[in-house]
Protein backbone atom coordinates (compact mmCIF):
# COMPACT_ATOMS: atom_id res chain seq x y z
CA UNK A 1 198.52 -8.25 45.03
CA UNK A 2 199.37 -7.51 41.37
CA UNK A 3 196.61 -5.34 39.78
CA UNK A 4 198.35 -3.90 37.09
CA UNK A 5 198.18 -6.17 33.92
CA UNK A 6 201.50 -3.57 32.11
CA UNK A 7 203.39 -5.18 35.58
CA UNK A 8 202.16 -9.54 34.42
CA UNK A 9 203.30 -8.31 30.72
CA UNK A 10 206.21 -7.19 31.54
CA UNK A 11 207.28 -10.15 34.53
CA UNK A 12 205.98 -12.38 31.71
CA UNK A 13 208.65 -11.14 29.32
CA UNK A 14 211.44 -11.37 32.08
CA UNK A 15 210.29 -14.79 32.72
CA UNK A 16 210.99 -15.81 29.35
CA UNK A 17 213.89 -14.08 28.49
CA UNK A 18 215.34 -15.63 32.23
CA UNK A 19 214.34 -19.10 31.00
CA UNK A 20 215.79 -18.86 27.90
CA UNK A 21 218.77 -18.28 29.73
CA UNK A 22 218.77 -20.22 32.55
CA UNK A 23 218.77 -17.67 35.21
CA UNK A 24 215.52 -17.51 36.63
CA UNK A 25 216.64 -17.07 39.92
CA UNK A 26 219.40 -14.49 39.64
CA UNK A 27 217.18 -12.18 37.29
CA UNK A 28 214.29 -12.47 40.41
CA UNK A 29 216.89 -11.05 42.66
CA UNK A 30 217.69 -7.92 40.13
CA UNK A 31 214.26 -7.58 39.59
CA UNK A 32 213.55 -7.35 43.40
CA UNK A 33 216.33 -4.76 43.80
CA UNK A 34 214.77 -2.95 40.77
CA UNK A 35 211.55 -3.07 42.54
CA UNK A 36 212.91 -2.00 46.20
CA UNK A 37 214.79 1.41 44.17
CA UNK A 38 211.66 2.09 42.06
CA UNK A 39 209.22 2.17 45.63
CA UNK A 40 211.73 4.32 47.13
CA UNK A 41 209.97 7.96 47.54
CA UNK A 42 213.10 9.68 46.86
CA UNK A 43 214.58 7.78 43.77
CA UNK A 44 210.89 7.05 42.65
CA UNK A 45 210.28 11.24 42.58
CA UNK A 46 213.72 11.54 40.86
CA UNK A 47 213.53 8.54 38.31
CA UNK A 48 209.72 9.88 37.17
CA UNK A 49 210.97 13.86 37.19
CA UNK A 50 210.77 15.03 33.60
CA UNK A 51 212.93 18.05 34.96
CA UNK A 52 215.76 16.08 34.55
CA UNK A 53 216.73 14.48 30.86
CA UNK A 54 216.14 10.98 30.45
CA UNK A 55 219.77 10.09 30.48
CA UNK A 56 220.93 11.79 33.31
CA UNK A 57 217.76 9.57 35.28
CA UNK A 58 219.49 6.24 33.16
CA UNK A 59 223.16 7.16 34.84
CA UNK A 60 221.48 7.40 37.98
CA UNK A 61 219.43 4.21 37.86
CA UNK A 62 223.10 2.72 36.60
CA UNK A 63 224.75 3.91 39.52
CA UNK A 64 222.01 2.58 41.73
CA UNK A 65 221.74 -0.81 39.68
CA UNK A 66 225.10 -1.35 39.45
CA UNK A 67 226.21 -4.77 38.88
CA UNK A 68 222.51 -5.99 37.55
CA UNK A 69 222.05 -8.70 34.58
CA UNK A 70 222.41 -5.93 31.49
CA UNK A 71 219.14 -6.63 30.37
CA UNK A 72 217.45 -6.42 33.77
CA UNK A 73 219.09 -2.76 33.27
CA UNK A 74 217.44 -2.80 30.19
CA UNK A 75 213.69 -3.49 31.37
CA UNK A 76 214.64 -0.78 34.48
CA UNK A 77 215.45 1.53 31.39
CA UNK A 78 212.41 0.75 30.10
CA UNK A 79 209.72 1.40 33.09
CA UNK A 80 211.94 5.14 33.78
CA UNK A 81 211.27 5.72 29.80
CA UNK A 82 207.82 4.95 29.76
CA UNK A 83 206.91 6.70 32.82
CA UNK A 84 206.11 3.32 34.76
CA UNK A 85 208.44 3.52 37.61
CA UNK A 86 205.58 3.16 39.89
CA UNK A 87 204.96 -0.87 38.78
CA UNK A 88 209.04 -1.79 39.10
CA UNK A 89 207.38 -3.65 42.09
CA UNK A 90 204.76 -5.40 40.66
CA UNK A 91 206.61 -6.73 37.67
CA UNK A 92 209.10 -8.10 40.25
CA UNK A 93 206.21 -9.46 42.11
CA UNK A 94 204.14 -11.19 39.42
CA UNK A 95 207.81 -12.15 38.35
CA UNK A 96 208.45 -14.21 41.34
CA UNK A 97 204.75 -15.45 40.84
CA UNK A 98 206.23 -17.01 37.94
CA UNK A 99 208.94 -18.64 39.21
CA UNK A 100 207.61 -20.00 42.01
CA UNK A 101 204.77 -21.30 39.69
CA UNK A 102 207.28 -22.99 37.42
CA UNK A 103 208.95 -24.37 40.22
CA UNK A 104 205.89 -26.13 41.59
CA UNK A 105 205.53 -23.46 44.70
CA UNK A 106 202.59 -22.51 46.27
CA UNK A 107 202.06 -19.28 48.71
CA UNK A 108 199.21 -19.75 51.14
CA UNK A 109 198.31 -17.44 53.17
CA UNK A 110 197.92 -19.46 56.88
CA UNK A 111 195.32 -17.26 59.35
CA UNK A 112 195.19 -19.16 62.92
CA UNK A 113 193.82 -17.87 66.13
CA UNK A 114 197.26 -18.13 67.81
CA UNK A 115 201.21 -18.22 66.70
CA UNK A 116 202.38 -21.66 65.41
CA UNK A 117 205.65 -22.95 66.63
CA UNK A 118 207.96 -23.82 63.29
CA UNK A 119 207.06 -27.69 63.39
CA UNK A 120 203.24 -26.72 63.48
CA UNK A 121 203.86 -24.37 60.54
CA UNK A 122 205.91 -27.22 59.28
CA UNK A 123 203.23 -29.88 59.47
CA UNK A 124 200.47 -26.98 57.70
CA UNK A 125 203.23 -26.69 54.77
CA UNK A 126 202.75 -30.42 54.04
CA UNK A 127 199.33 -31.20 54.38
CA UNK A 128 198.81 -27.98 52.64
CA UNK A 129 201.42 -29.18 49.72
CA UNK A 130 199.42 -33.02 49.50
CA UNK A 131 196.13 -31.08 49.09
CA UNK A 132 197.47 -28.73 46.21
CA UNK A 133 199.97 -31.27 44.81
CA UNK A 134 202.67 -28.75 44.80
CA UNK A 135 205.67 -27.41 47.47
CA UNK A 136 203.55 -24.98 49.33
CA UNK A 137 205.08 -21.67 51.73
CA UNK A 138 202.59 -20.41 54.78
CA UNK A 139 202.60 -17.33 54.89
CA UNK A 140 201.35 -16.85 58.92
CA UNK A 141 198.60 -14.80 60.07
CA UNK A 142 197.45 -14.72 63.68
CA UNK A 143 193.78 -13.74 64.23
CA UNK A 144 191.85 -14.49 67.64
CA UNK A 145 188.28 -14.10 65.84
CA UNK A 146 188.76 -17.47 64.28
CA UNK A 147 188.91 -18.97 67.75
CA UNK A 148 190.47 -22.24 66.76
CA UNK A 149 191.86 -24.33 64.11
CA UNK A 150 193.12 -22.28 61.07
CA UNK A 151 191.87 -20.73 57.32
CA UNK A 152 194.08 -21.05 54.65
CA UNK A 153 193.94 -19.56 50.88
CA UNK A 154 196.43 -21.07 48.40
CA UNK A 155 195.56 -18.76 45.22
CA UNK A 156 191.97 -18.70 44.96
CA UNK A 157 191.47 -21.87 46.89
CA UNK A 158 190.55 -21.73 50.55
CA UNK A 159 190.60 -23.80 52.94
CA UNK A 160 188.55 -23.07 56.12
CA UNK A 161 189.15 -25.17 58.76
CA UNK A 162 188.23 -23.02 61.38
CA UNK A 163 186.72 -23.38 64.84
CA UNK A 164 184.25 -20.40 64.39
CA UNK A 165 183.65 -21.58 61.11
CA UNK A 166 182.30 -24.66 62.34
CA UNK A 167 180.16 -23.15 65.31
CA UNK A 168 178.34 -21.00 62.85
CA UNK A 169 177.49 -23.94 60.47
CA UNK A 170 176.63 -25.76 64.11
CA UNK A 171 174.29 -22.80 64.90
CA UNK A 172 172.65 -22.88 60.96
CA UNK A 173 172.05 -26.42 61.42
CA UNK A 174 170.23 -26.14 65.39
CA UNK A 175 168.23 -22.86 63.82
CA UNK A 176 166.94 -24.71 61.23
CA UNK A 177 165.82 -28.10 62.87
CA UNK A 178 163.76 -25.56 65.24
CA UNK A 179 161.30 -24.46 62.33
């Protein structure tokens, strides 16, 4: 989850830029790589050290990078300079948000009480995606507790179709008909 609202400027930026240019999807792969270097103890301790002089941590991050869109390099330039290595991550996160968002993708997050074969998860993804009006992408989550059926969140929408679920609203309803 994206907590930092630096990280949403900053994917916000990229998105536009990567619009403008028609390469939303090759500047979300950069930006992952960015993200994957920048969580990295080692390079993250050696990118933040202000032991070492900003350019000599720039021809590093090159070397790492290499082969990046230029101005993905740029915005990685940017987070080393301003000491914000540690939310290379979350801007490719929120980034992807963004994208996906654009695209007319939803993530849900899928909890059931046992695994789903593909066509099950298959079958979620589209009644999921008529409910929300958009492509959505379960993200699956087994958890016994629920006992049956499954709970679903699709942003800050969820969907609780669960067994347990039920059997407490079953138990609320016989508790109060004995008063």
């Amino acid at each position: 989850m994206i907590r930092d609202t630096v990280a949403k400027r900053y994917a916000q930026a990229a998105f536009e830029i990567a619009r403008g240019r028609d390469s939303l999807e090759e500047w979300a792969t950069d930006l992952a790589l960015v993200g994957t270097v920048m969580t990295d103890p080692q390079a993250a301790s050696i990118l933040t050290s202000t032991k070492l002089a900003l350019a000599d941590r720039y021809r590093l991050l090159e070397a790492i990078l290499e082969g990046i869109d230029p101005l993905v390099m740029n915005l990685a330039r940017l987070l080393v300079a301003k000491g914000r290595v540690g939310i290379g991550s979350q801007v490719a996160e929120a980034y992807r948000d963004l994208v996906d968002e654009h695209s007319g993708i939803a993530h849900a997050r899928v909890v059931t009480a046992v695994p789903l074969a593909d066509a099950e998860q298959r079958v979620v993804e589209e009644r999921l995606g008529q409910i929300m009006g958009k492509k959505v992408i379960a993200h699956l989550e087994v958890e016994p507790a629920i006992v049956g059926g499954l709970v679903a969140r699709v942003g800050d929408r969820l969907i609780d179709g669960s067994t347990r679920s039920k059997l407490l609203a079953l138990r609320g309803t016989l508790e109060g008909q004995e008063r």
